[in-house]
PDB file of N, CA and C in Angstrom:
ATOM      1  N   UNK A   1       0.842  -1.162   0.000  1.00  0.00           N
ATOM      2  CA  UNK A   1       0.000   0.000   0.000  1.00  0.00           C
ATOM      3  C   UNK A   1       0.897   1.239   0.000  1.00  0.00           C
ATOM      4  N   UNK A   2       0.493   2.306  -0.878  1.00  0.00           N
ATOM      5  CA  UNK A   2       1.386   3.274  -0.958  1.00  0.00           C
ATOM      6  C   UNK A   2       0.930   4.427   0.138  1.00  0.00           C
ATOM      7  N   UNK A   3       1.747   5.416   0.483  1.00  0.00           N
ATOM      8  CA  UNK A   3       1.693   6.181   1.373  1.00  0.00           C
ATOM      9  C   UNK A   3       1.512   7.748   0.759  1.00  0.00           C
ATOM     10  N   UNK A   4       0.269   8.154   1.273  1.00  0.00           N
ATOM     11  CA  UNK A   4      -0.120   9.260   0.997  1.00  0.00           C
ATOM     12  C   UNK A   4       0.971  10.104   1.472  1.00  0.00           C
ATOM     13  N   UNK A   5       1.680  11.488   0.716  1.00  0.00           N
ATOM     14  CA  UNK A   5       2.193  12.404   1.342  1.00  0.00           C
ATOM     15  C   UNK A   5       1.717  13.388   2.634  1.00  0.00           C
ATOM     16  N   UNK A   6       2.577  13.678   3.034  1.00  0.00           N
ATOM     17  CA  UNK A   6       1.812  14.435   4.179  1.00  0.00           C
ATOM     18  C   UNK A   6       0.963  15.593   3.705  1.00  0.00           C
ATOM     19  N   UNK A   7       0.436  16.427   4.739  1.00  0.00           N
ATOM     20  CA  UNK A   7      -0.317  17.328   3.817  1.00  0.00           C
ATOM     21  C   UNK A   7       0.021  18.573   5.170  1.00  0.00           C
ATOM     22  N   UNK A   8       0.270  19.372   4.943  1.00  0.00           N
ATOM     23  CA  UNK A   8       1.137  20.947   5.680  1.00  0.00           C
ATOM     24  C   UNK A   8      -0.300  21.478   6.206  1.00  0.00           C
ATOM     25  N   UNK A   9      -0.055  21.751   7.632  1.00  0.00           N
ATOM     26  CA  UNK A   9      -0.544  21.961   8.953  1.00  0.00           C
ATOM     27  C   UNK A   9      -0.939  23.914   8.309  1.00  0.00           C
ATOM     28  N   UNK A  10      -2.373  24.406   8.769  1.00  0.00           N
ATOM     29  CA  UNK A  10      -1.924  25.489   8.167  1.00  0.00           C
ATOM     30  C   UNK A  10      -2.168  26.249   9.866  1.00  0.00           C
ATOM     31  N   UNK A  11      -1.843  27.599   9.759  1.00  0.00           N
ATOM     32  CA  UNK A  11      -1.724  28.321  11.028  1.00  0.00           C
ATOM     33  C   UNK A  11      -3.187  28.368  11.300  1.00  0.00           C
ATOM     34  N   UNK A  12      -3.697  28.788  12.581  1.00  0.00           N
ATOM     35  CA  UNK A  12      -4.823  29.279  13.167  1.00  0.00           C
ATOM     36  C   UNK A  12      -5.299  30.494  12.445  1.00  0.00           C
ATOM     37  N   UNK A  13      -6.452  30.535  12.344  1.00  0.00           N
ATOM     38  CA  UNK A  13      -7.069  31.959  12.029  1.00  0.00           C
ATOM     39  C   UNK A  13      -6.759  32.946  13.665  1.00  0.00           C
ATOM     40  N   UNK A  14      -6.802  33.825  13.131  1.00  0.00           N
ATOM     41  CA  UNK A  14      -6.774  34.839  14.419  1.00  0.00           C
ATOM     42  C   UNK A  14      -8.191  35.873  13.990  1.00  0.00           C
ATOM     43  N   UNK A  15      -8.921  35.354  14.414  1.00  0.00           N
ATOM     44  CA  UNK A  15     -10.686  35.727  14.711  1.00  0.00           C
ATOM     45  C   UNK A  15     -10.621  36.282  15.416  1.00  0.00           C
ATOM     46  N   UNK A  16     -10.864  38.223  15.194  1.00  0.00           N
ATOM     47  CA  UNK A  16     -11.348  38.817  16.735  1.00  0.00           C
ATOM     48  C   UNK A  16     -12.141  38.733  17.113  1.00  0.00           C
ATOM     49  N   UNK A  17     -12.364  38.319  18.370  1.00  0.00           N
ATOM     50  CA  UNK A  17     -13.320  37.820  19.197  1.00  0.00           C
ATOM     51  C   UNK A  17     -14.397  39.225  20.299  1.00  0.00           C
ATOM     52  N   UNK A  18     -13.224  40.261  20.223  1.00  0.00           N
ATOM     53  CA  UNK A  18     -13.636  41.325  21.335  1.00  0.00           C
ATOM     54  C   UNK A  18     -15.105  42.029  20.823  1.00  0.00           C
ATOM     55  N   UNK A  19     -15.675  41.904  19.559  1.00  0.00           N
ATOM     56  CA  UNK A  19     -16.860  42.568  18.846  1.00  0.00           C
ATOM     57  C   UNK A  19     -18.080  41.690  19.593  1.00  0.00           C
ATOM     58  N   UNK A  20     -17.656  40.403  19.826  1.00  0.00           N
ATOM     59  CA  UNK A  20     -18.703  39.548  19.838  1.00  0.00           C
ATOM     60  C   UNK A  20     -19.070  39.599  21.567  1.00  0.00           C
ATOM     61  N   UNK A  21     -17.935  39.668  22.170  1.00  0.00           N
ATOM     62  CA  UNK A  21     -17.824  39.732  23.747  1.00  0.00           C
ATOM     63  C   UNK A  21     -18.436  41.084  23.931  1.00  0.00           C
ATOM     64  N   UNK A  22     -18.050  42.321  23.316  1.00  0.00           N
ATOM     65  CA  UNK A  22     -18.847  43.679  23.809  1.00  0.00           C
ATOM     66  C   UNK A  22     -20.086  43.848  23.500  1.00  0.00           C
ATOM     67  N   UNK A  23     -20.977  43.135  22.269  1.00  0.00           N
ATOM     68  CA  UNK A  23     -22.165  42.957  22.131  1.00  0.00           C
ATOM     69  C   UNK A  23     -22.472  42.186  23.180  1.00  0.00           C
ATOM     70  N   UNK A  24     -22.208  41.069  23.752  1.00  0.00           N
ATOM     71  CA  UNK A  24     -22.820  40.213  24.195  1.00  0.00           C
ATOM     72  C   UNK A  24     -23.161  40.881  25.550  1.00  0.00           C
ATOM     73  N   UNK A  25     -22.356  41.079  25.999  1.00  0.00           N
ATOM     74  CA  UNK A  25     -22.500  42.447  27.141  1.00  0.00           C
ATOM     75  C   UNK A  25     -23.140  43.470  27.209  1.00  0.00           C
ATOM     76  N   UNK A  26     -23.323  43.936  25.994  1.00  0.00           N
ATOM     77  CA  UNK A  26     -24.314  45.031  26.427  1.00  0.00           C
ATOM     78  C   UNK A  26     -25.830  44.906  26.089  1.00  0.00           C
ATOM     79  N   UNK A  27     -25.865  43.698  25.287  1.00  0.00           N
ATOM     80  CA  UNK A  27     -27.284  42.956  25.397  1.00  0.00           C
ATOM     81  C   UNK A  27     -28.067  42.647  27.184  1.00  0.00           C
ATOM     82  N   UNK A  28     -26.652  41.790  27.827  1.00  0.00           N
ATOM     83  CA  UNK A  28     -27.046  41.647  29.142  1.00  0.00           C
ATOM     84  C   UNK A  28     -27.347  42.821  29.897  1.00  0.00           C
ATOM     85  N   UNK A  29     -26.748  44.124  29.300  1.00  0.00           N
ATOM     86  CA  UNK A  29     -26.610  45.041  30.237  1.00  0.00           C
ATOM     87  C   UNK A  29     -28.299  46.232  30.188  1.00  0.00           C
ATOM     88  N   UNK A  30     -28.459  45.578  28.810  1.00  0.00           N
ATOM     89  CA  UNK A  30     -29.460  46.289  28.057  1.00  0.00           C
ATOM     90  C   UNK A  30     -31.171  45.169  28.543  1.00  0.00           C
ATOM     91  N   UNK A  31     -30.819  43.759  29.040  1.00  0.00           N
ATOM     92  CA  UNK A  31     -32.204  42.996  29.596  1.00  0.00           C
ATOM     93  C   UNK A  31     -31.794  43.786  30.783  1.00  0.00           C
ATOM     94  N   UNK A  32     -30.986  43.514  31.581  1.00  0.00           N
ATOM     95  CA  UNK A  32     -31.111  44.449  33.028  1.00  0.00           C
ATOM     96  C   UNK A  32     -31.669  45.663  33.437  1.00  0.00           C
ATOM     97  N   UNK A  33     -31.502  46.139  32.155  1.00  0.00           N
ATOM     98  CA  UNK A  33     -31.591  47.874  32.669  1.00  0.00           C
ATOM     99  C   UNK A  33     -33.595  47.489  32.387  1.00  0.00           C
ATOM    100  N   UNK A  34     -33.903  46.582  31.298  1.00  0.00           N
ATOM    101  CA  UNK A  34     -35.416  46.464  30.956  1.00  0.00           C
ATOM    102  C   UNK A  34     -35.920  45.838  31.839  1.00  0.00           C
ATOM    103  N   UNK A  35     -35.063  44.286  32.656  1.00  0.00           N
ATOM    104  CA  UNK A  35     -35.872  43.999  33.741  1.00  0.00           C
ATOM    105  C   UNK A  35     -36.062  44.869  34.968  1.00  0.00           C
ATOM    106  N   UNK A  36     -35.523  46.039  35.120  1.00  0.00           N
ATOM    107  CA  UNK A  36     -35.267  46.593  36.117  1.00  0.00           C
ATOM    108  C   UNK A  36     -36.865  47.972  35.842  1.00  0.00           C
ATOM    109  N   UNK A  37     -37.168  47.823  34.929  1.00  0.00           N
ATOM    110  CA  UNK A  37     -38.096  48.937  34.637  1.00  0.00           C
ATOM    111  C   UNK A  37     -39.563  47.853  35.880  1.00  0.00           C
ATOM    112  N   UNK A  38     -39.485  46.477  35.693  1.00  0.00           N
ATOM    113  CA  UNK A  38     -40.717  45.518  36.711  1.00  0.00           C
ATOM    114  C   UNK A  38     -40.141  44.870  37.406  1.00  0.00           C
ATOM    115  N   UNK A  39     -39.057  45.289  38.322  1.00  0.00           N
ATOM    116  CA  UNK A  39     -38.778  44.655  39.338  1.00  0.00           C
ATOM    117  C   UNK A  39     -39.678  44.103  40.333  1.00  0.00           C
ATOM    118  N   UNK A  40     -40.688  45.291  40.854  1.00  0.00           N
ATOM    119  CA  UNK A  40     -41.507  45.070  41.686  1.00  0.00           C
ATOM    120  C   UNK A  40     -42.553  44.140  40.877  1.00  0.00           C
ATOM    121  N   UNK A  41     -42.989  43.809  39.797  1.00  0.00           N
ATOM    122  CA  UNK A  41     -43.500  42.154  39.409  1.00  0.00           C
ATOM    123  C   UNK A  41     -42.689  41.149  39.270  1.00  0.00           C
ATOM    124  N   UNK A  42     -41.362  41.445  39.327  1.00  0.00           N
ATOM    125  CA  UNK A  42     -40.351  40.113  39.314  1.00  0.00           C
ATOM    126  C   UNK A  42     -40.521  40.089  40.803  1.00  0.00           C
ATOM    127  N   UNK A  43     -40.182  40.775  41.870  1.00  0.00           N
ATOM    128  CA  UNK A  43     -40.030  40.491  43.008  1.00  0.00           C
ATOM    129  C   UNK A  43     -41.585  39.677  43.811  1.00  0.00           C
ATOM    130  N   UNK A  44     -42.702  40.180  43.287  1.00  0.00           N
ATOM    131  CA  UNK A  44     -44.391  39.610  43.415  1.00  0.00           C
ATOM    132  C   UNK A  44     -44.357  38.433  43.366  1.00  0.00           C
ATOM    133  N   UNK A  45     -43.895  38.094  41.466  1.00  0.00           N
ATOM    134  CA  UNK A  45     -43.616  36.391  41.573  1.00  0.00           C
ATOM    135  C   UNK A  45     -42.513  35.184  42.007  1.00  0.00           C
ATOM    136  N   UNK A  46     -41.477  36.457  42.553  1.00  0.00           N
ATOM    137  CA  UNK A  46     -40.439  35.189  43.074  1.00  0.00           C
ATOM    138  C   UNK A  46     -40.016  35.563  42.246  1.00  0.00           C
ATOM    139  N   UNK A  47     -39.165  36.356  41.190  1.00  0.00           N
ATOM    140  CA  UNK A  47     -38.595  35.568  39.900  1.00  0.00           C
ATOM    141  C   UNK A  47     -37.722  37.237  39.779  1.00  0.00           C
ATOM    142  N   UNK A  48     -37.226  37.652  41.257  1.00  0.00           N
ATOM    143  CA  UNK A  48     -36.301  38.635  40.865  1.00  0.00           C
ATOM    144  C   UNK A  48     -34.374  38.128  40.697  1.00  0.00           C
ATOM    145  N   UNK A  49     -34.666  36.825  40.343  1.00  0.00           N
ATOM    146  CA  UNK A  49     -33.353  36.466  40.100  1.00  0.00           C
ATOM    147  C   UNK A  49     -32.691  36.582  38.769  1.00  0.00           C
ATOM    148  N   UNK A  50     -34.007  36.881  37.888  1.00  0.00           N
ATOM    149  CA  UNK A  50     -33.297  37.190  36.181  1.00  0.00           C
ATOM    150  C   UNK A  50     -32.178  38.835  36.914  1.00  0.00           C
ATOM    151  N   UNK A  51     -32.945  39.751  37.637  1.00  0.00           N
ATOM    152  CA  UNK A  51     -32.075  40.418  37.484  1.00  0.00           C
ATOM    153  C   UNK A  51     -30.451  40.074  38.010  1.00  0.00           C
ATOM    154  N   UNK A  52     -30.518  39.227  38.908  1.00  0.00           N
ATOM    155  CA  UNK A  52     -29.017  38.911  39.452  1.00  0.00           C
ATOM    156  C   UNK A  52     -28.660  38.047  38.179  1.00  0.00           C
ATOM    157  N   UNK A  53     -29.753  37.074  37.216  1.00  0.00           N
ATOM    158  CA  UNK A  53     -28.934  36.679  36.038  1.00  0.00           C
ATOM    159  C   UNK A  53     -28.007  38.056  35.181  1.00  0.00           C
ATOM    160  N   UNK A  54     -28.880  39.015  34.585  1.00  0.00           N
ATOM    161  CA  UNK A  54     -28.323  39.910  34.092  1.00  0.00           C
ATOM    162  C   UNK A  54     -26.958  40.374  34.585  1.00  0.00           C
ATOM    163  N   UNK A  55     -27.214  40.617  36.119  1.00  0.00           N
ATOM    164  CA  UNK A  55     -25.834  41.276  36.519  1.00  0.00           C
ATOM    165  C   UNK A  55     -24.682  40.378  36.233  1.00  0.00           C
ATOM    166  N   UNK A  56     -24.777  38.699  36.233  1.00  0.00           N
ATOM    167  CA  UNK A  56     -24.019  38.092  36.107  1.00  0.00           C
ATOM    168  C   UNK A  56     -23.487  37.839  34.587  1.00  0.00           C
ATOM    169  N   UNK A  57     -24.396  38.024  33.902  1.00  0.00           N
ATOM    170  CA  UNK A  57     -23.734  38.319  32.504  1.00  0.00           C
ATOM    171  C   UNK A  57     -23.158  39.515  31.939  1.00  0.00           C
ATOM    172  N   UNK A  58     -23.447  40.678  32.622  1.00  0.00           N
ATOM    173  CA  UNK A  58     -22.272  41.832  32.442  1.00  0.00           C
ATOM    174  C   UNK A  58     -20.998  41.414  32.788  1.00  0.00           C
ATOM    175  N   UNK A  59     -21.156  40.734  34.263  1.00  0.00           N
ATOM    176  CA  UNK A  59     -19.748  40.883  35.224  1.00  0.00           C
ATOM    177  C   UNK A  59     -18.743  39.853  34.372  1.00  0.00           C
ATOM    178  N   UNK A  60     -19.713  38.789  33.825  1.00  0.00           N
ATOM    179  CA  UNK A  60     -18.577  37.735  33.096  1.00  0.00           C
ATOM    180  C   UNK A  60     -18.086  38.335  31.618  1.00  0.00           C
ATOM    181  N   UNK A  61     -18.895  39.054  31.052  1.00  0.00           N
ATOM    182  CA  UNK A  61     -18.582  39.951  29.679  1.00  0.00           C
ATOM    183  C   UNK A  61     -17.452  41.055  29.788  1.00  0.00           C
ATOM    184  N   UNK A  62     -17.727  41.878  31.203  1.00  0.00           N
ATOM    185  CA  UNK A  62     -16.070  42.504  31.525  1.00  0.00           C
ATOM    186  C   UNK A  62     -14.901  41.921  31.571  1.00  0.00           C
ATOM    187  N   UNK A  63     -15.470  40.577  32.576  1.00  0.00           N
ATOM    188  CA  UNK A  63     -14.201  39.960  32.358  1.00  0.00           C
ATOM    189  C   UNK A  63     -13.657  39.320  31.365  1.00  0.00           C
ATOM    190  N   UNK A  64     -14.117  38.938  30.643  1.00  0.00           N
ATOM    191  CA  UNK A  64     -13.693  38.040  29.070  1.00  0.00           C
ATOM    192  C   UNK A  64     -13.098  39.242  28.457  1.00  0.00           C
ATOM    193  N   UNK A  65     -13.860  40.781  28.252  1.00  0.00           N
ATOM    194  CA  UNK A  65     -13.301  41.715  27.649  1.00  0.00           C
ATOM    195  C   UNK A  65     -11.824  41.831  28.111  1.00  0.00           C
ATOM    196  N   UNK A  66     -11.684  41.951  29.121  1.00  0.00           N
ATOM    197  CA  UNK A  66     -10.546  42.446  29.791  1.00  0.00           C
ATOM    198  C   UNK A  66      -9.299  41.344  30.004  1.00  0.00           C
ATOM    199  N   UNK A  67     -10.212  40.044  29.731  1.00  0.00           N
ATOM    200  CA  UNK A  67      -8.823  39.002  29.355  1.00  0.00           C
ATOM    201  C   UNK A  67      -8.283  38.950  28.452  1.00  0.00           C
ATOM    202  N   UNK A  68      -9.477  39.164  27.060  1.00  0.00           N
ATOM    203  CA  UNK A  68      -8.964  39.216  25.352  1.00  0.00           C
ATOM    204  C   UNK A  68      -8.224  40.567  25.401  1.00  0.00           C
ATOM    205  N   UNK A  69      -8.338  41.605  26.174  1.00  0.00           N
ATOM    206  CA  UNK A  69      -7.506  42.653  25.836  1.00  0.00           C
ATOM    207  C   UNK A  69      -6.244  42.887  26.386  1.00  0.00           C
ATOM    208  N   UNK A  70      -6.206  41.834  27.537  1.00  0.00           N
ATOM    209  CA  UNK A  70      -4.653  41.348  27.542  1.00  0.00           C
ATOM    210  C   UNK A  70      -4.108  40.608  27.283  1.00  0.00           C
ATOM    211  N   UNK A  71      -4.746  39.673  26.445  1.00  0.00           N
ATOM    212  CA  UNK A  71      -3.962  38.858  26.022  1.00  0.00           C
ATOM    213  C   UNK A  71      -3.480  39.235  24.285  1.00  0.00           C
ATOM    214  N   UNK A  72      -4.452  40.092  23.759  1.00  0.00           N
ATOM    215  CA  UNK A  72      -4.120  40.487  22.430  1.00  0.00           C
ATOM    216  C   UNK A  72      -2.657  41.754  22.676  1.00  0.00           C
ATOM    217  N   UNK A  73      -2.794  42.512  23.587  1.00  0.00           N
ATOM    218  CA  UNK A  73      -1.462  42.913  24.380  1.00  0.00           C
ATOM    219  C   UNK A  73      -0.310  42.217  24.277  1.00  0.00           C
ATOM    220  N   UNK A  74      -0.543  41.242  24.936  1.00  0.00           N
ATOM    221  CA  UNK A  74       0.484  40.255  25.037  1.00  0.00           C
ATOM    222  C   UNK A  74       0.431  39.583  23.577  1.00  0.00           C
ATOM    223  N   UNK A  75       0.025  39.375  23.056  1.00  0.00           N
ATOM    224  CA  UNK A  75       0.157  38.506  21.849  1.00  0.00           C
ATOM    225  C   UNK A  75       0.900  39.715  20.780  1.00  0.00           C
ATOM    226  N   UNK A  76       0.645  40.941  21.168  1.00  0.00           N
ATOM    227  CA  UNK A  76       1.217  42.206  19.904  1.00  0.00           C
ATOM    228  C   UNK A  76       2.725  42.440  20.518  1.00  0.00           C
ATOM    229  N   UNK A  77       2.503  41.959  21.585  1.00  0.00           N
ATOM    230  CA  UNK A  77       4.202  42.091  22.139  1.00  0.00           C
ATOM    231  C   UNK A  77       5.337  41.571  22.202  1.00  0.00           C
ATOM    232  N   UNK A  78       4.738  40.151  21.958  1.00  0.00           N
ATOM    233  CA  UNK A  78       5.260  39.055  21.624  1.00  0.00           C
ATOM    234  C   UNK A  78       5.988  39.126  20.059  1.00  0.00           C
ATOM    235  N   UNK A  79       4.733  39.477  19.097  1.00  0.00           N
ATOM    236  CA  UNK A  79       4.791  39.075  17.631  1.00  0.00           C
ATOM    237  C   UNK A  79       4.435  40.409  16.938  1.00  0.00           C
ATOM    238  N   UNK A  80       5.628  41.456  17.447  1.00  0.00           N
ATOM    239  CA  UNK A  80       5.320  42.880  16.987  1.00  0.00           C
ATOM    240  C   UNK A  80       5.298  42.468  15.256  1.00  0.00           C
ATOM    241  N   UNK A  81       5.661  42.080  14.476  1.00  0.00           N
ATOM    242  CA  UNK A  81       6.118  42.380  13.054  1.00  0.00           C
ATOM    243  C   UNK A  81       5.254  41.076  12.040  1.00  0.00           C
ATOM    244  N   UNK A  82       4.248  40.407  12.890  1.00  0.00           N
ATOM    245  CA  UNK A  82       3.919  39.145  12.124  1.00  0.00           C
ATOM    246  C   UNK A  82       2.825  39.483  11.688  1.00  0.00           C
ATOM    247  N   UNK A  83       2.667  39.273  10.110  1.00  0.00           N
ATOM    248  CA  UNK A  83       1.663  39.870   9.262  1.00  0.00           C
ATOM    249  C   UNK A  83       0.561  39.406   9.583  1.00  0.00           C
ATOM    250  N   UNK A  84      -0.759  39.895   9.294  1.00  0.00           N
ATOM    251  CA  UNK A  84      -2.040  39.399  10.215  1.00  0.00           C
ATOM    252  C   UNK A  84      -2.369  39.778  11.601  1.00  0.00           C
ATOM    253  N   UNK A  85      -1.325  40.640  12.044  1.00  0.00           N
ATOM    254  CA  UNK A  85      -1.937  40.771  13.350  1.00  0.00           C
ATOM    255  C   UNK A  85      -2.156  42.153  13.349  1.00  0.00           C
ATOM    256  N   UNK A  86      -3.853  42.276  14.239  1.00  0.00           N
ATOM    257  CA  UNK A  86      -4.066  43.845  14.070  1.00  0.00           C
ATOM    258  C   UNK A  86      -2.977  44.390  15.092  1.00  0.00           C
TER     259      UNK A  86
END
């Protein structure tokens, strides 16, 4: 049986990711501010925990922001001159 040649590994895409993380965040930030207009009917039925959901999806959207933006830091510091990188 003959042997296929290898076939060359290609690099990673480098997909910015930070567009998708700051939308996603301010969607959460944007149900909060709307659940917050009927709190007092979320709080009636028991069900004032969407707003602590909301808060918890800002707080994790800062933080993802603020990891991709150091790590793209670190990644431009690393690989000042390598084509493809914003």
């Amino acid at each position: 049986m003959a042997r296929r040649p290898l076939r060359q590994i290609a690099e990673p895409l480098e997909v910015p990711m930070m567009p998708f993380a700051v939308v996603g965040t301010v969607v959460w930030g944007l149900a909060g501010l709307a659940l917050l207009l009927y709190r007092d009917e979320l709080a009636a039925q028991g069900q004032s925990m969407w707003l602590w959901t909301c808060l918890a999806g800002v707080a994790g959207g800062l933080a993802g922001i603020l990891t991709m933006h150091m790590r793209a830091r670190r990644r431009r510091r690393r690989d000042p001159g390598k084509p493809g990188r914003p």
